[in-house]
PDB file of N, CA and C in Angstrom:
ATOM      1  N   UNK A   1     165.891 -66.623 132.938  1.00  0.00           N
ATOM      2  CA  UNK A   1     165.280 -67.837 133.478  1.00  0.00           C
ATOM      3  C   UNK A   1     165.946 -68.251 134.787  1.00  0.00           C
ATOM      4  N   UNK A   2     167.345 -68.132 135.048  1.00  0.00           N
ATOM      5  CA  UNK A   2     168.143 -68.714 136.391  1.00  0.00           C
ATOM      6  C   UNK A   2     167.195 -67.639 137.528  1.00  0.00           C
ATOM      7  N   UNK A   3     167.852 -66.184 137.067  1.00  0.00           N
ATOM      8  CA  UNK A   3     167.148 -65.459 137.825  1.00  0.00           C
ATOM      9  C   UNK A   3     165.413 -65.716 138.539  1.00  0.00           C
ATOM     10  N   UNK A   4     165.052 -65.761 137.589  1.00  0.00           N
ATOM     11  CA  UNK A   4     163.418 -66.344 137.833  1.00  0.00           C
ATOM     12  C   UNK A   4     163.606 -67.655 138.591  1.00  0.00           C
ATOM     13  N   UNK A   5     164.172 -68.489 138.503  1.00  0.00           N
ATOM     14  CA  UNK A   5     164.231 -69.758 139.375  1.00  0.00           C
ATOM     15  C   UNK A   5     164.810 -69.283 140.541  1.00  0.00           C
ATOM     16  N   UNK A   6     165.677 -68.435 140.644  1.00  0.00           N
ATOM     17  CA  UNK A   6     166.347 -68.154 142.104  1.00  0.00           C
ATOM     18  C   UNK A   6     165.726 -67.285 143.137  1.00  0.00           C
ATOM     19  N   UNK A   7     164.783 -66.374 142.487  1.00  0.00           N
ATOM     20  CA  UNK A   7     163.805 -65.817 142.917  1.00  0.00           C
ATOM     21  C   UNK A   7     162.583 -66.297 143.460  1.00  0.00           C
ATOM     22  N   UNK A   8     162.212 -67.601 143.095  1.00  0.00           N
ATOM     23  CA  UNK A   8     161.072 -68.562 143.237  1.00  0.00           C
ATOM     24  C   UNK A   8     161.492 -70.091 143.248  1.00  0.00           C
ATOM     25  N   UNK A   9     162.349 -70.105 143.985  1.00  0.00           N
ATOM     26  CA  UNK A   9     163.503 -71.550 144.107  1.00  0.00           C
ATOM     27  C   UNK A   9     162.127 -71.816 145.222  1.00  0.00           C
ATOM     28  N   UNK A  10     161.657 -71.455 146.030  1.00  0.00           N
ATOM     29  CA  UNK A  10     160.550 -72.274 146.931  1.00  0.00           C
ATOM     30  C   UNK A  10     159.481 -72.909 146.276  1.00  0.00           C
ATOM     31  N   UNK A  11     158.949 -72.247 145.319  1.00  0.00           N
ATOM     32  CA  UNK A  11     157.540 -72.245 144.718  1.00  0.00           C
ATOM     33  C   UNK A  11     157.346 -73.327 144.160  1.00  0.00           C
ATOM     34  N   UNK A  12     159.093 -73.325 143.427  1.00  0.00           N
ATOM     35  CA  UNK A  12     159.597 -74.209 141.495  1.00  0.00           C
ATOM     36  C   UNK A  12     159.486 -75.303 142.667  1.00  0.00           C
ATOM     37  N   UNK A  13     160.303 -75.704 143.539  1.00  0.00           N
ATOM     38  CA  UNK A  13     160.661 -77.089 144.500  1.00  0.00           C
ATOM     39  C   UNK A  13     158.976 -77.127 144.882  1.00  0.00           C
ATOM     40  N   UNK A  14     158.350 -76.701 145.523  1.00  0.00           N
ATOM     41  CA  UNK A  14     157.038 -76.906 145.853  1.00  0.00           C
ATOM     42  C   UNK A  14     156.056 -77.861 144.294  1.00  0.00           C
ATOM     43  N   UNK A  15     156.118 -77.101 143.921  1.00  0.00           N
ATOM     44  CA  UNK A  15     155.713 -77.189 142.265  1.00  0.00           C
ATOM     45  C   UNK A  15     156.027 -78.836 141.855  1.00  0.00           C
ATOM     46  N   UNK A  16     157.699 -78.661 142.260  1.00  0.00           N
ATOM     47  CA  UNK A  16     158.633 -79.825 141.536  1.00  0.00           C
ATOM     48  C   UNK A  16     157.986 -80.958 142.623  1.00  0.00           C
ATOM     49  N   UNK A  17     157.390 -80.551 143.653  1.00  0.00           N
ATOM     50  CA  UNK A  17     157.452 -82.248 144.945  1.00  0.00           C
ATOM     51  C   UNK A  17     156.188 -82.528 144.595  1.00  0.00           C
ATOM     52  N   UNK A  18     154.798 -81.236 144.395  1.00  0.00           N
ATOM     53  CA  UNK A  18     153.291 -81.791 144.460  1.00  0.00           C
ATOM     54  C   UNK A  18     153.468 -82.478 143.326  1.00  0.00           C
ATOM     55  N   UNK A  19     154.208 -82.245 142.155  1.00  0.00           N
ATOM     56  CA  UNK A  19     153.802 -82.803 140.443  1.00  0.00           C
ATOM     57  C   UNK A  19     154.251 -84.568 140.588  1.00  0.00           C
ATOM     58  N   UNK A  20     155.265 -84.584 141.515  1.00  0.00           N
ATOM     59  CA  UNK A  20     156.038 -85.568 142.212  1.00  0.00           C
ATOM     60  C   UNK A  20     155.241 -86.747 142.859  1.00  0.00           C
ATOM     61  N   UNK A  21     154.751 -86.364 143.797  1.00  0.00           N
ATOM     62  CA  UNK A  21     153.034 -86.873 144.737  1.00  0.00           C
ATOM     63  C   UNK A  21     151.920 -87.253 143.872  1.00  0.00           C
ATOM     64  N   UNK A  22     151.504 -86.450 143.246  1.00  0.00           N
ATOM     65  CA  UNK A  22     150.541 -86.899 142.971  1.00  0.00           C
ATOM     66  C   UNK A  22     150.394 -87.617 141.854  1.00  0.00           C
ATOM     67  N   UNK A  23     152.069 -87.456 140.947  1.00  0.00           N
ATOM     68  CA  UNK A  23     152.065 -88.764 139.852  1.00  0.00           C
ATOM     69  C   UNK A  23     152.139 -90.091 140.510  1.00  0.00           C
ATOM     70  N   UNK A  24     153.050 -90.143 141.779  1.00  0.00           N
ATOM     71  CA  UNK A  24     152.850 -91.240 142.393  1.00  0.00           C
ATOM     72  C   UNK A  24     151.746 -92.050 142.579  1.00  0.00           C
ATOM     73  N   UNK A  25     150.789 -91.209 142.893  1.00  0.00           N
ATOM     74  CA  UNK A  25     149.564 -91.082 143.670  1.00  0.00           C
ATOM     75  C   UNK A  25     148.682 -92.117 142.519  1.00  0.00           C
ATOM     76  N   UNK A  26     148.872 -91.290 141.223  1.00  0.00           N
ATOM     77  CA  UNK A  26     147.903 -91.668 140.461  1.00  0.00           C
ATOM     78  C   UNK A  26     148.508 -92.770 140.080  1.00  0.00           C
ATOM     79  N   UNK A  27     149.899 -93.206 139.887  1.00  0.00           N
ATOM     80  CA  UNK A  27     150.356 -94.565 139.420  1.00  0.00           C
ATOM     81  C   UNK A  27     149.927 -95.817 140.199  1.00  0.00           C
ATOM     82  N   UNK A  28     149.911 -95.301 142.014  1.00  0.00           N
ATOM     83  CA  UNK A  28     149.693 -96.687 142.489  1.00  0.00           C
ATOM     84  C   UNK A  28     148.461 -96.887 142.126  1.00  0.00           C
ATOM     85  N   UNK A  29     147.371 -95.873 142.277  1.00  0.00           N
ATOM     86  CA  UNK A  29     145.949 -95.996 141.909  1.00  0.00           C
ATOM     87  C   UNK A  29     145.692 -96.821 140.497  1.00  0.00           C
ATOM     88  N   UNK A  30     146.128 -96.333 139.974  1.00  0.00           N
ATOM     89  CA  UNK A  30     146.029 -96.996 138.173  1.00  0.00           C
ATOM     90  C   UNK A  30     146.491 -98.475 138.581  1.00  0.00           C
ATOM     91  N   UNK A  31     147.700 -98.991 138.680  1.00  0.00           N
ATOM     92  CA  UNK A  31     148.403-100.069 139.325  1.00  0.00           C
ATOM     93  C   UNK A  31     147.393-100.845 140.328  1.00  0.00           C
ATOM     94  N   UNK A  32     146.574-100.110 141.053  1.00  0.00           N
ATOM     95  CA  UNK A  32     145.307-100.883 141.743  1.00  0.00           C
ATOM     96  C   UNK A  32     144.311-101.727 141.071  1.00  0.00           C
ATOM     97  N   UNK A  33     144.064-100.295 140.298  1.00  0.00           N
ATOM     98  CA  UNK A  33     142.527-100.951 139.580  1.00  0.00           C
ATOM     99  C   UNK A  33     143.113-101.709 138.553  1.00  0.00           C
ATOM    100  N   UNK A  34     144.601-101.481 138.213  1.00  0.00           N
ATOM    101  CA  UNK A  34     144.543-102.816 136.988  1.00  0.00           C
ATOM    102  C   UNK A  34     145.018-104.127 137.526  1.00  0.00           C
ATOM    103  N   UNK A  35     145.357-104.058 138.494  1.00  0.00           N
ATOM    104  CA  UNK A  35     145.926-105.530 139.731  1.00  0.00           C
ATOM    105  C   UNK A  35     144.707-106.488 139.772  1.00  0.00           C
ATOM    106  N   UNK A  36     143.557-105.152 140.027  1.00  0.00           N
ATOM    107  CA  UNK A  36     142.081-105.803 140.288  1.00  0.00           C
ATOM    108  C   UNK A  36     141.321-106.288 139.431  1.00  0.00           C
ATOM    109  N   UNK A  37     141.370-105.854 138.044  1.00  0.00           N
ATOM    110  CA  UNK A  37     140.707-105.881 137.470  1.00  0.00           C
ATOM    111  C   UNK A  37     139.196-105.458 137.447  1.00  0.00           C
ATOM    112  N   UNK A  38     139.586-104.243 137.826  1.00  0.00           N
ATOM    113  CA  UNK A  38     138.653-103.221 137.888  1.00  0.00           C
ATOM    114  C   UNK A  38     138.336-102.756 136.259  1.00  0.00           C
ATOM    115  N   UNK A  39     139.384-102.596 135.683  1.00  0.00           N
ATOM    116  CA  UNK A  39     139.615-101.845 134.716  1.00  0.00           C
ATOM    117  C   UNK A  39     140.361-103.031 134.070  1.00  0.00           C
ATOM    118  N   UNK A  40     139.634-103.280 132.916  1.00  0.00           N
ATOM    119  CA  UNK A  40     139.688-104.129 131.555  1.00  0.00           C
ATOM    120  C   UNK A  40     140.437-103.248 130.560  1.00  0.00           C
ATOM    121  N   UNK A  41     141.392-103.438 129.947  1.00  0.00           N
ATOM    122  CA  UNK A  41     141.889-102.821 128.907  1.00  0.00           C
ATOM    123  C   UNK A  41     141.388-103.230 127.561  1.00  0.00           C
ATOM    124  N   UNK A  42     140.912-103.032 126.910  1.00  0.00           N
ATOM    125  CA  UNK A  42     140.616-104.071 125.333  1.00  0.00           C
ATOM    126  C   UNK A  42     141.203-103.314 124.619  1.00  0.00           C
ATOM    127  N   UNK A  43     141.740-101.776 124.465  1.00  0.00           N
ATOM    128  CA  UNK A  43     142.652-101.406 123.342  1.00  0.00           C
ATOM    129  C   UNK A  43     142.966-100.301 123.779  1.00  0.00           C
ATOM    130  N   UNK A  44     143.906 -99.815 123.246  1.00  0.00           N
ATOM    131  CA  UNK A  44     144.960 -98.565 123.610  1.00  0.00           C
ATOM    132  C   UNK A  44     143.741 -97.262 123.713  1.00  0.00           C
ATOM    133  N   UNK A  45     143.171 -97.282 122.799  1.00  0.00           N
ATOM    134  CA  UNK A  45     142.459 -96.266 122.920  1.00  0.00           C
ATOM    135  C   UNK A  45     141.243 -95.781 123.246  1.00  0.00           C
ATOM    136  N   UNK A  46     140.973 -96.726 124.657  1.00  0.00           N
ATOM    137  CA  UNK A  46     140.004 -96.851 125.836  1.00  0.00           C
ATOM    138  C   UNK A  46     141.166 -96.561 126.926  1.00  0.00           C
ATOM    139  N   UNK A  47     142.177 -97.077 126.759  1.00  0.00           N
ATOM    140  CA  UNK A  47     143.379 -96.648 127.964  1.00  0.00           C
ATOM    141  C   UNK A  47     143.380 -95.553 127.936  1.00  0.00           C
ATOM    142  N   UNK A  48     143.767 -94.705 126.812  1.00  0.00           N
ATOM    143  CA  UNK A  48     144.022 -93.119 126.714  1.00  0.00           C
ATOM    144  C   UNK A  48     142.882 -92.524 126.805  1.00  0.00           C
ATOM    145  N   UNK A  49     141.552 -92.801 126.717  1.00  0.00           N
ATOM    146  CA  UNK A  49     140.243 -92.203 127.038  1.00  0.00           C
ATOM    147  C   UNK A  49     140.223 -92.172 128.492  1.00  0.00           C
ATOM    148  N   UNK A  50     140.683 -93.135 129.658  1.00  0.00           N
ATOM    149  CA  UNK A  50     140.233 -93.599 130.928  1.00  0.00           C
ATOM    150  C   UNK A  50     141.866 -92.413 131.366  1.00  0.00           C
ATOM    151  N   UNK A  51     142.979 -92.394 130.517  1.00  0.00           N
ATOM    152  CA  UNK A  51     144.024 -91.712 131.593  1.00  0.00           C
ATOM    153  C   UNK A  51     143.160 -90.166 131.167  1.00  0.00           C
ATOM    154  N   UNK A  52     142.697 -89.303 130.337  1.00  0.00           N
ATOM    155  CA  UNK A  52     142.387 -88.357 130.070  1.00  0.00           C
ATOM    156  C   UNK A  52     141.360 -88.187 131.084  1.00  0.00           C
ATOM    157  N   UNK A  53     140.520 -88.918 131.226  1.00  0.00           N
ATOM    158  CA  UNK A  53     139.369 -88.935 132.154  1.00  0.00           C
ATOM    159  C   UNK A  53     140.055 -88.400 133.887  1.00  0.00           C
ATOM    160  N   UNK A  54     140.702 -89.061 133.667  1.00  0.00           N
ATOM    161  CA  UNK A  54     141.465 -89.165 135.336  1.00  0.00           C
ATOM    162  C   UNK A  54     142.633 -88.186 135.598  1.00  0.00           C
ATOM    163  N   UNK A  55     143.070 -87.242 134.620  1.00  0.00           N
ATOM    164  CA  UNK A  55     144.215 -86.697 134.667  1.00  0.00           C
ATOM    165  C   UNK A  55     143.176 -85.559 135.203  1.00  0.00           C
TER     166      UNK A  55
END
């Protein structure tokens, strides 16, 4: 496994910054529409339907 990471130390860091970005990405977004009230929560499991939707 080191080997494999040292071999592809660009790819893994590439890998490691987009997964990085675009959780950001999607947090401020989420953080938007619920600021706005765009997006009504009424129970956990309309939340986890709407993050599945969007992932």
């Amino acid at each position: 496994m080191k080997e494999f990471i040292r071999n592809n130390r660009k790819a893994y860091i590439i890998g490691i910054a987009t997964y990085i970005v675009l959780s950001i990405i999607s947090w401020i977004y989420w953080e938007f529409l619920v600021s706005n009230g765009i997006i009504k929560i009424k129970s956990g499991r309309i939340n986890v339907k709407i993050l599945i939707i969007s992932a």
